[in-house]
C-alpha atoms as a PDB file:
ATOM      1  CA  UNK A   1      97.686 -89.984 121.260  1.00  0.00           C
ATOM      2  CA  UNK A   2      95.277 -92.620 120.013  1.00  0.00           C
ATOM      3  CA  UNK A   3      93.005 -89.909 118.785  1.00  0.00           C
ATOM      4  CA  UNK A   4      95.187 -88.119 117.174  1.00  0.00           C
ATOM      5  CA  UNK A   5      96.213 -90.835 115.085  1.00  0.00           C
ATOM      6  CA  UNK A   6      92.843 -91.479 114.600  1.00  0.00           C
ATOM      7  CA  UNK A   7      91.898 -87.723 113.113  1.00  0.00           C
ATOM      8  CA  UNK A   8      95.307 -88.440 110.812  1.00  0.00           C
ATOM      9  CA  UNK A   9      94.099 -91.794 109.452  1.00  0.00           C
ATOM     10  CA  UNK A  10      90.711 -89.902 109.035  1.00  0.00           C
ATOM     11  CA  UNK A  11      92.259 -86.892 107.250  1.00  0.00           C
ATOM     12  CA  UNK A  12      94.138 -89.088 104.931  1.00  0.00           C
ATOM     13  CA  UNK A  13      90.760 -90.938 103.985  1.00  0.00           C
ATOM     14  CA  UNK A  14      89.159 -88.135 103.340  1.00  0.00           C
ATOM     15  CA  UNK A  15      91.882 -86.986 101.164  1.00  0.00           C
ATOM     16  CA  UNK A  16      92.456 -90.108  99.003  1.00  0.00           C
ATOM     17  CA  UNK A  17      88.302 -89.763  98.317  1.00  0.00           C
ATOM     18  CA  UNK A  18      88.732 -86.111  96.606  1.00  0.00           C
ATOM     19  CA  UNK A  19      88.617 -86.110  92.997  1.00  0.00           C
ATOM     20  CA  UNK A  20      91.868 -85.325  91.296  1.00  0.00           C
ATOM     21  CA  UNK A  21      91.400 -82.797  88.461  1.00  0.00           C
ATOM     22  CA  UNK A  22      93.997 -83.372  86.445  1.00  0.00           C
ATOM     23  CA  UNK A  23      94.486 -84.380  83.212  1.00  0.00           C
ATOM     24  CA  UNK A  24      97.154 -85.504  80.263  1.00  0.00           C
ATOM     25  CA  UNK A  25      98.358 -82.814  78.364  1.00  0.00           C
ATOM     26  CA  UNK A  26      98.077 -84.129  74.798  1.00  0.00           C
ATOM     27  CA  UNK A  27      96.901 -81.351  72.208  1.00  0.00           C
ATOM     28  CA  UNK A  28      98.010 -78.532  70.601  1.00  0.00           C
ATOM     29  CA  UNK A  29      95.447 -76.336  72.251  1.00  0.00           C
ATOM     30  CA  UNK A  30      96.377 -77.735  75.433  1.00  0.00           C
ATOM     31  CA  UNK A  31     100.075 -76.599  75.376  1.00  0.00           C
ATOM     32  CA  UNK A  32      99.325 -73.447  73.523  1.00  0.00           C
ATOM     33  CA  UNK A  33      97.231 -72.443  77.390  1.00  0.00           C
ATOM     34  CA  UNK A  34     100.621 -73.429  79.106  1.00  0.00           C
ATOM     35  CA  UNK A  35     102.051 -70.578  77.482  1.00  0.00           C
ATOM     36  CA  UNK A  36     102.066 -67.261  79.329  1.00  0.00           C
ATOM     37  CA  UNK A  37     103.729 -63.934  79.679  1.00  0.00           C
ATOM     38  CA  UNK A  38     105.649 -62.900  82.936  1.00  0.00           C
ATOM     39  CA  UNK A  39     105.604 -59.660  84.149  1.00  0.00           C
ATOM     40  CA  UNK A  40     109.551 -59.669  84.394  1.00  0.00           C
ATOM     41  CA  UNK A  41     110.697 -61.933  81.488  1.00  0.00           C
ATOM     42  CA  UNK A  42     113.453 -63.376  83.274  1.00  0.00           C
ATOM     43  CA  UNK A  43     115.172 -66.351  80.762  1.00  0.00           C
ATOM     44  CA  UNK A  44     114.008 -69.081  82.360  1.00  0.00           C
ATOM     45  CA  UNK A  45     110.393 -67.868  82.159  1.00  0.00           C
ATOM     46  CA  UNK A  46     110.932 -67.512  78.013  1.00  0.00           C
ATOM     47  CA  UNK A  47     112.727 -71.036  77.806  1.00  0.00           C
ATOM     48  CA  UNK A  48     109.598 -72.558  79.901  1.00  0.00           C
ATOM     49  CA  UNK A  49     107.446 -70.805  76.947  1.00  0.00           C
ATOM     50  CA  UNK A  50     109.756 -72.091  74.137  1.00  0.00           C
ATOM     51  CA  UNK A  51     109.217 -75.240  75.767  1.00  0.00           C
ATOM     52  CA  UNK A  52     105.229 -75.057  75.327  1.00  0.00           C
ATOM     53  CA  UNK A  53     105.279 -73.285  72.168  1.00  0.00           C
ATOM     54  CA  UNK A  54     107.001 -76.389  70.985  1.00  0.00           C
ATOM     55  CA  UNK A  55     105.479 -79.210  72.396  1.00  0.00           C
ATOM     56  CA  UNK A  56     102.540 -77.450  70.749  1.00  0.00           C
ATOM     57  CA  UNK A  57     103.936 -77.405  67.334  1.00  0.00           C
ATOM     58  CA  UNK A  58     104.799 -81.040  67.403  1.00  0.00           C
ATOM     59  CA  UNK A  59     101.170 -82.558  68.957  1.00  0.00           C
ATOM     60  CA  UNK A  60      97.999 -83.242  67.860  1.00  0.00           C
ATOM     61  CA  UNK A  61      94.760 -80.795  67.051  1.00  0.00           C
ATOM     62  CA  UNK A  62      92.385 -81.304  69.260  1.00  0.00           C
ATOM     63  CA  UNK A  63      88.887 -82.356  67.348  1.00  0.00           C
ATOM     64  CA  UNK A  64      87.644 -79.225  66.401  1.00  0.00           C
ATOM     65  CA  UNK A  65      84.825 -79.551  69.144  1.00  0.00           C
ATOM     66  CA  UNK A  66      87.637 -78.632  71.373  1.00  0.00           C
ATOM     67  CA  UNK A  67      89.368 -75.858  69.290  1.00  0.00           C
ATOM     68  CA  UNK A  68      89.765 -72.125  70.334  1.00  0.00           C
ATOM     69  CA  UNK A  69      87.249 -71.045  67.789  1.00  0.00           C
ATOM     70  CA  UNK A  70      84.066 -71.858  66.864  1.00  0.00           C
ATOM     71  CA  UNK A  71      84.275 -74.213  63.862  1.00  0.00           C
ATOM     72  CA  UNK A  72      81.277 -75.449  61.655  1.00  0.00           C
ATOM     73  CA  UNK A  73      83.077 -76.755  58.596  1.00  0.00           C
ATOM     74  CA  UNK A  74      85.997 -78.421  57.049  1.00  0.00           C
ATOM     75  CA  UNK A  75      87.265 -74.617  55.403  1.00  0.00           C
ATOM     76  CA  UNK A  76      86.987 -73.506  58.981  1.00  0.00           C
ATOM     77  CA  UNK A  77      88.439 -75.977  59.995  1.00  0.00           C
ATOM     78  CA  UNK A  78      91.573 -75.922  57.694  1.00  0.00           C
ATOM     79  CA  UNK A  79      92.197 -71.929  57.957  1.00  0.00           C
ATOM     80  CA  UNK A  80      91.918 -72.805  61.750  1.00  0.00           C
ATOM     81  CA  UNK A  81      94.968 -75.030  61.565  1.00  0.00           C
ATOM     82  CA  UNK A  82      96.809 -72.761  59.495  1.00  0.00           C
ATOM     83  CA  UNK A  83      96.033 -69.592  61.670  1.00  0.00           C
ATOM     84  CA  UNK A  84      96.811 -71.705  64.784  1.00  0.00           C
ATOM     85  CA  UNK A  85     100.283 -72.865  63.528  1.00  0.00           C
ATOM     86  CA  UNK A  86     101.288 -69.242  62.282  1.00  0.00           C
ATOM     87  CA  UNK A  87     100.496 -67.390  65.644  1.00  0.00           C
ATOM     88  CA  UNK A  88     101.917 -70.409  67.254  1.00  0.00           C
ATOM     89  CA  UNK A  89     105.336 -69.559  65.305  1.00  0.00           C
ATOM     90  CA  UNK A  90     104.868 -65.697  65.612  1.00  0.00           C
ATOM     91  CA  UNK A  91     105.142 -66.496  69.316  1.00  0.00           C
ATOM     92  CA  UNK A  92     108.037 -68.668  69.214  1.00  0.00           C
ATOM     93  CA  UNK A  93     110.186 -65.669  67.633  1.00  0.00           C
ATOM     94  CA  UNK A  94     108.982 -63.236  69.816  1.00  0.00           C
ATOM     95  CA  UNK A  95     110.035 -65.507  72.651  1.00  0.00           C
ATOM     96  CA  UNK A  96     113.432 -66.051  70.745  1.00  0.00           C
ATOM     97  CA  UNK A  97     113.712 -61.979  70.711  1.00  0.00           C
ATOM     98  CA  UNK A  98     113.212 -61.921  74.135  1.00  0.00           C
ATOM     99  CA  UNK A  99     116.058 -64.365  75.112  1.00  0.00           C
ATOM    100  CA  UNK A 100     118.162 -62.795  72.188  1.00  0.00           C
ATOM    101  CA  UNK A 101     118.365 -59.366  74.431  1.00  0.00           C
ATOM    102  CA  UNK A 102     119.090 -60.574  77.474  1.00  0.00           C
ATOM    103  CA  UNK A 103     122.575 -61.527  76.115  1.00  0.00           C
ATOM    104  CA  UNK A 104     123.017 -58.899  73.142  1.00  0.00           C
ATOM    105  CA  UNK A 105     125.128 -56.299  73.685  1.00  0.00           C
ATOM    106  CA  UNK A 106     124.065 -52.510  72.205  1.00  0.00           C
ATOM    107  CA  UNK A 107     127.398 -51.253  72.745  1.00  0.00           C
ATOM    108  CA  UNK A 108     130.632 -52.094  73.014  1.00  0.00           C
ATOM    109  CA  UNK A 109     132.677 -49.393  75.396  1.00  0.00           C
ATOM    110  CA  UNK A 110     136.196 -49.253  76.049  1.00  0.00           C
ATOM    111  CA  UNK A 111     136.066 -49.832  79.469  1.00  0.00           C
ATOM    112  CA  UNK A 112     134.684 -53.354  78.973  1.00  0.00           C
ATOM    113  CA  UNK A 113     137.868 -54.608  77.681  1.00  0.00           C
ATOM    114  CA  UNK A 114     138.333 -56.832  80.592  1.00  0.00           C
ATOM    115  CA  UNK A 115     135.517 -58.504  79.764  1.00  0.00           C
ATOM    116  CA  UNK A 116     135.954 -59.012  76.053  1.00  0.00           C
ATOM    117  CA  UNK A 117     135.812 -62.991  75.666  1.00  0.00           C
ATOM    118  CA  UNK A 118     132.597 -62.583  78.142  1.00  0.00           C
ATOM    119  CA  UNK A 119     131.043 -60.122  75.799  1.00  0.00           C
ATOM    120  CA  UNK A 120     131.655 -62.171  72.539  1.00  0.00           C
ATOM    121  CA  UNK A 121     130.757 -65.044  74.294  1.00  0.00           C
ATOM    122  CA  UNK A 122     127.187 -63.092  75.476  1.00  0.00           C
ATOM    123  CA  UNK A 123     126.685 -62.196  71.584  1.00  0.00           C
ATOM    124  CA  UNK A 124     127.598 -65.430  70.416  1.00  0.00           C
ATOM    125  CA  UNK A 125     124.589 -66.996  72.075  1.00  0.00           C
ATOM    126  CA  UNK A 126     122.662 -63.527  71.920  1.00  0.00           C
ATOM    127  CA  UNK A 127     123.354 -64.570  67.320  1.00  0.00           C
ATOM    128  CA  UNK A 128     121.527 -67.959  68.179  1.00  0.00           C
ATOM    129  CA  UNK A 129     118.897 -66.700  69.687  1.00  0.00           C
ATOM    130  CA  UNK A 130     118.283 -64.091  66.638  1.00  0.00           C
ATOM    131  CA  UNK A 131     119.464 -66.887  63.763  1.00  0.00           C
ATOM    132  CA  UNK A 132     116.429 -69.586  65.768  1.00  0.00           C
ATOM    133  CA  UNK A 133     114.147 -66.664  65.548  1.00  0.00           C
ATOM    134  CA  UNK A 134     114.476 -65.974  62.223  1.00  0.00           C
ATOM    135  CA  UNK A 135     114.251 -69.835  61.227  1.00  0.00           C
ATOM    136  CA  UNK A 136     110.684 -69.560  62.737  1.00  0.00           C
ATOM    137  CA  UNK A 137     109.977 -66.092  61.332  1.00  0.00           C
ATOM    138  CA  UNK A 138     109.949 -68.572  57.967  1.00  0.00           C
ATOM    139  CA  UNK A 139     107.612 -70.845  59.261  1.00  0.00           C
ATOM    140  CA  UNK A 140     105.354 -67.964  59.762  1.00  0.00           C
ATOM    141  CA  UNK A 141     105.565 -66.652  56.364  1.00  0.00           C
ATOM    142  CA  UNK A 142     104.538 -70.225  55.193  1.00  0.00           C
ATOM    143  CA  UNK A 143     101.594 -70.481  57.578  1.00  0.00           C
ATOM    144  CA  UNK A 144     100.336 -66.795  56.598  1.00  0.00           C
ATOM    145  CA  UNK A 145     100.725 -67.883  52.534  1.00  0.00           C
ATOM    146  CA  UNK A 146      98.552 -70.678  53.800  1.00  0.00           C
ATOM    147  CA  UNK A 147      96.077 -68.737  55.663  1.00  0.00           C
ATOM    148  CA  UNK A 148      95.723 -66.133  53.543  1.00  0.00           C
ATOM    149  CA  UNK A 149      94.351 -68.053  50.594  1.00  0.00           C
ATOM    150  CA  UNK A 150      91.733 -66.253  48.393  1.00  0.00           C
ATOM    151  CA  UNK A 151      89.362 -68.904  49.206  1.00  0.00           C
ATOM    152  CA  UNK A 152      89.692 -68.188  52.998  1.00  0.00           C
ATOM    153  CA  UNK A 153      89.226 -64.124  52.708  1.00  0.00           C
ATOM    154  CA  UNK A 154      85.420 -64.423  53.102  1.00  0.00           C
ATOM    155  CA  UNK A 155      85.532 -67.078  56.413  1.00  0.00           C
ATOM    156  CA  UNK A 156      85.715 -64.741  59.921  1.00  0.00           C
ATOM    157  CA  UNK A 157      87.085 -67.129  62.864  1.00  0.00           C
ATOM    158  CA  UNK A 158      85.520 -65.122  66.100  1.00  0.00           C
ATOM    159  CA  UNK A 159      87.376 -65.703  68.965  1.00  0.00           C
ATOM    160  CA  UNK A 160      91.004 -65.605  66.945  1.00  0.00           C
ATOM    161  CA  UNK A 161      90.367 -62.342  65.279  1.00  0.00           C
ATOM    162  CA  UNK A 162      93.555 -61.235  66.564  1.00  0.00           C
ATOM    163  CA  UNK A 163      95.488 -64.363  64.183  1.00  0.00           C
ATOM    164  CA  UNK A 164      93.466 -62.766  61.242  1.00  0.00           C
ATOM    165  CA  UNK A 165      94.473 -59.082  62.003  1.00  0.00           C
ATOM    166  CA  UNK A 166      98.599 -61.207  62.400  1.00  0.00           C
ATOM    167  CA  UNK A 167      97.662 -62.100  58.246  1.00  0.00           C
ATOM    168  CA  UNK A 168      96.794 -58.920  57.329  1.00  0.00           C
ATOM    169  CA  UNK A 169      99.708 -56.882  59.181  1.00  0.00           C
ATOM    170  CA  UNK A 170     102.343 -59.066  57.802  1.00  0.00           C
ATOM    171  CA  UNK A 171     100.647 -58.221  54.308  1.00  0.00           C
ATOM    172  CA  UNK A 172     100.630 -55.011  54.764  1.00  0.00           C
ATOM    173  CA  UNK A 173     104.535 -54.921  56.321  1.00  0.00           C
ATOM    174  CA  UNK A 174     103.252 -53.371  59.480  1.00  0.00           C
ATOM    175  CA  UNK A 175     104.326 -57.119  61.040  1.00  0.00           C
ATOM    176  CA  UNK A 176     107.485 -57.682  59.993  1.00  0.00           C
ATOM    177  CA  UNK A 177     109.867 -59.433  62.432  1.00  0.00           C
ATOM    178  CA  UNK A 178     112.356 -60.622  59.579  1.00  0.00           C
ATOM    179  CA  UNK A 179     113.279 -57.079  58.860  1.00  0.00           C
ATOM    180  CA  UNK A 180     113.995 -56.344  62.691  1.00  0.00           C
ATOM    181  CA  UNK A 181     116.151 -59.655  63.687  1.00  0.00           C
ATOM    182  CA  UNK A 182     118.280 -58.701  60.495  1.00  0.00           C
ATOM    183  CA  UNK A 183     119.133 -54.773  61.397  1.00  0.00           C
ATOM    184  CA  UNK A 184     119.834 -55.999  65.150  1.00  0.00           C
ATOM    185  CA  UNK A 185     122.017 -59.162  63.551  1.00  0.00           C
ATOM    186  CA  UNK A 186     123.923 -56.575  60.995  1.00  0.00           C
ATOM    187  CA  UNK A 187     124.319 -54.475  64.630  1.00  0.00           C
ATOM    188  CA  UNK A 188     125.191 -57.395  66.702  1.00  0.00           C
ATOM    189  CA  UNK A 189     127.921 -57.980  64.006  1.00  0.00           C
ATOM    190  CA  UNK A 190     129.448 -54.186  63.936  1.00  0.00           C
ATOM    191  CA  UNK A 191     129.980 -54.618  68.404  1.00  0.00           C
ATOM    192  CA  UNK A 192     131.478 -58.094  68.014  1.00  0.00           C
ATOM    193  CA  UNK A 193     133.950 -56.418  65.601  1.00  0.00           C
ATOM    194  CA  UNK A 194     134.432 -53.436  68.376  1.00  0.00           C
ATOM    195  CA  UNK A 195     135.041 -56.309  71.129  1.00  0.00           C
ATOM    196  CA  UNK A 196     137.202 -57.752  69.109  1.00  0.00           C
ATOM    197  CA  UNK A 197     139.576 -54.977  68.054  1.00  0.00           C
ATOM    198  CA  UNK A 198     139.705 -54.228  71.966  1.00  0.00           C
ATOM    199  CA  UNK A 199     142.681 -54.517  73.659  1.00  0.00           C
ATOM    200  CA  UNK A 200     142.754 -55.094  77.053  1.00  0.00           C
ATOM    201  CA  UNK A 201     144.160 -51.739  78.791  1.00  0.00           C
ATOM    202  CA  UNK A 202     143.753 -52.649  82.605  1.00  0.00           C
END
């Protein structure tokens, strides 16, 4: 018995004289590396990203030492910020989208009828999801007027090629997320009106 409590007392020693690896998640970056995708996008796995996406929206850059490019000057520097905020809000709606389908409704068949005020209910909150999404589809369009600046065209941020490509596809219209939340809001509104017409036959 004795030596067994002795190997405990040791084990907890040794344990309390690791180094603890952690740190204070304070930045921008920092929160922007919280944020993942699941395989399964199961709603609590988006709101856990919404979460990040804006905690990172509201901190701190981290000094540009530290940012997720290489940056050598102030113009770097700035288009970084901008580039980081619009991707930043490009995946906050496409987090939004996500949540917004796992309570729209496509359809509304007759046989649901049972289930009316559960459907409008669904679509209700399936319309929030769409109307936040295209709040921060807004925000994007401001960040991309930002980044896109003539005197920016010239500066190539390795590493976040993939934010300049974002630019140049919402430019071009090949990006264009405010187009797509209002066709599925106009059809979210034409299946509320089918729920609501229902009457309950059962």
């Amino acid at each position: 018995m004795k030596k067994l409590f002795k190997t405990a007392i040791l084990l907890v020693f040794l344990a309390s004289s690791l180094p603890i690896n952690g740190y204070f998640v304070t930045y921008k970056e920092q929160y922007y590396r919280l944020f993942h995708l699941h395989y399964i996008q199961y709603p609590d796995d988006t709101m856990e990203n919404i979460y990040w996406l804006e905690q990172a929206i509201k901190a701190d850059f981290a000094n540009p030492l530290y940012a997720l490019a290489l940056i050598e000057n102030e113009t770097q520097w700035e288009k970084y910020r901008y580039l980081f905020n619009m991707h930043v809000h490009i995946k906050l709606v496409e987090q939004y989208l996500f949540l917004a389908n796992k309570w729209n409704k496509r359809s509304a068949y007759f046989y649901n009828s049972p289930w009316k005020d559960q459907n409008l209910e669904s679509l209700e909150t399936a319309e929030t999801c769409f109307r936040t999404a295209l709040y921060y589809w807004d925000e994007v369009l401001q960040w991309k007027e930002k980044a896109g600046e003539r005197r920016f065209r010239w500066i190539n941020l390795q590493k976040i090629q993939f934010w300049e490509d974002e630019v140049f596809r919402i430019e071009n219209g090949s990006l264009d997320y405010g187009k797509t939340i209002r066709r599925e809001l106009a059809l979210l509104q034409k299946v509320r009106e089918k729920f609501q017409a229902m009457e309950n036959h059962y």
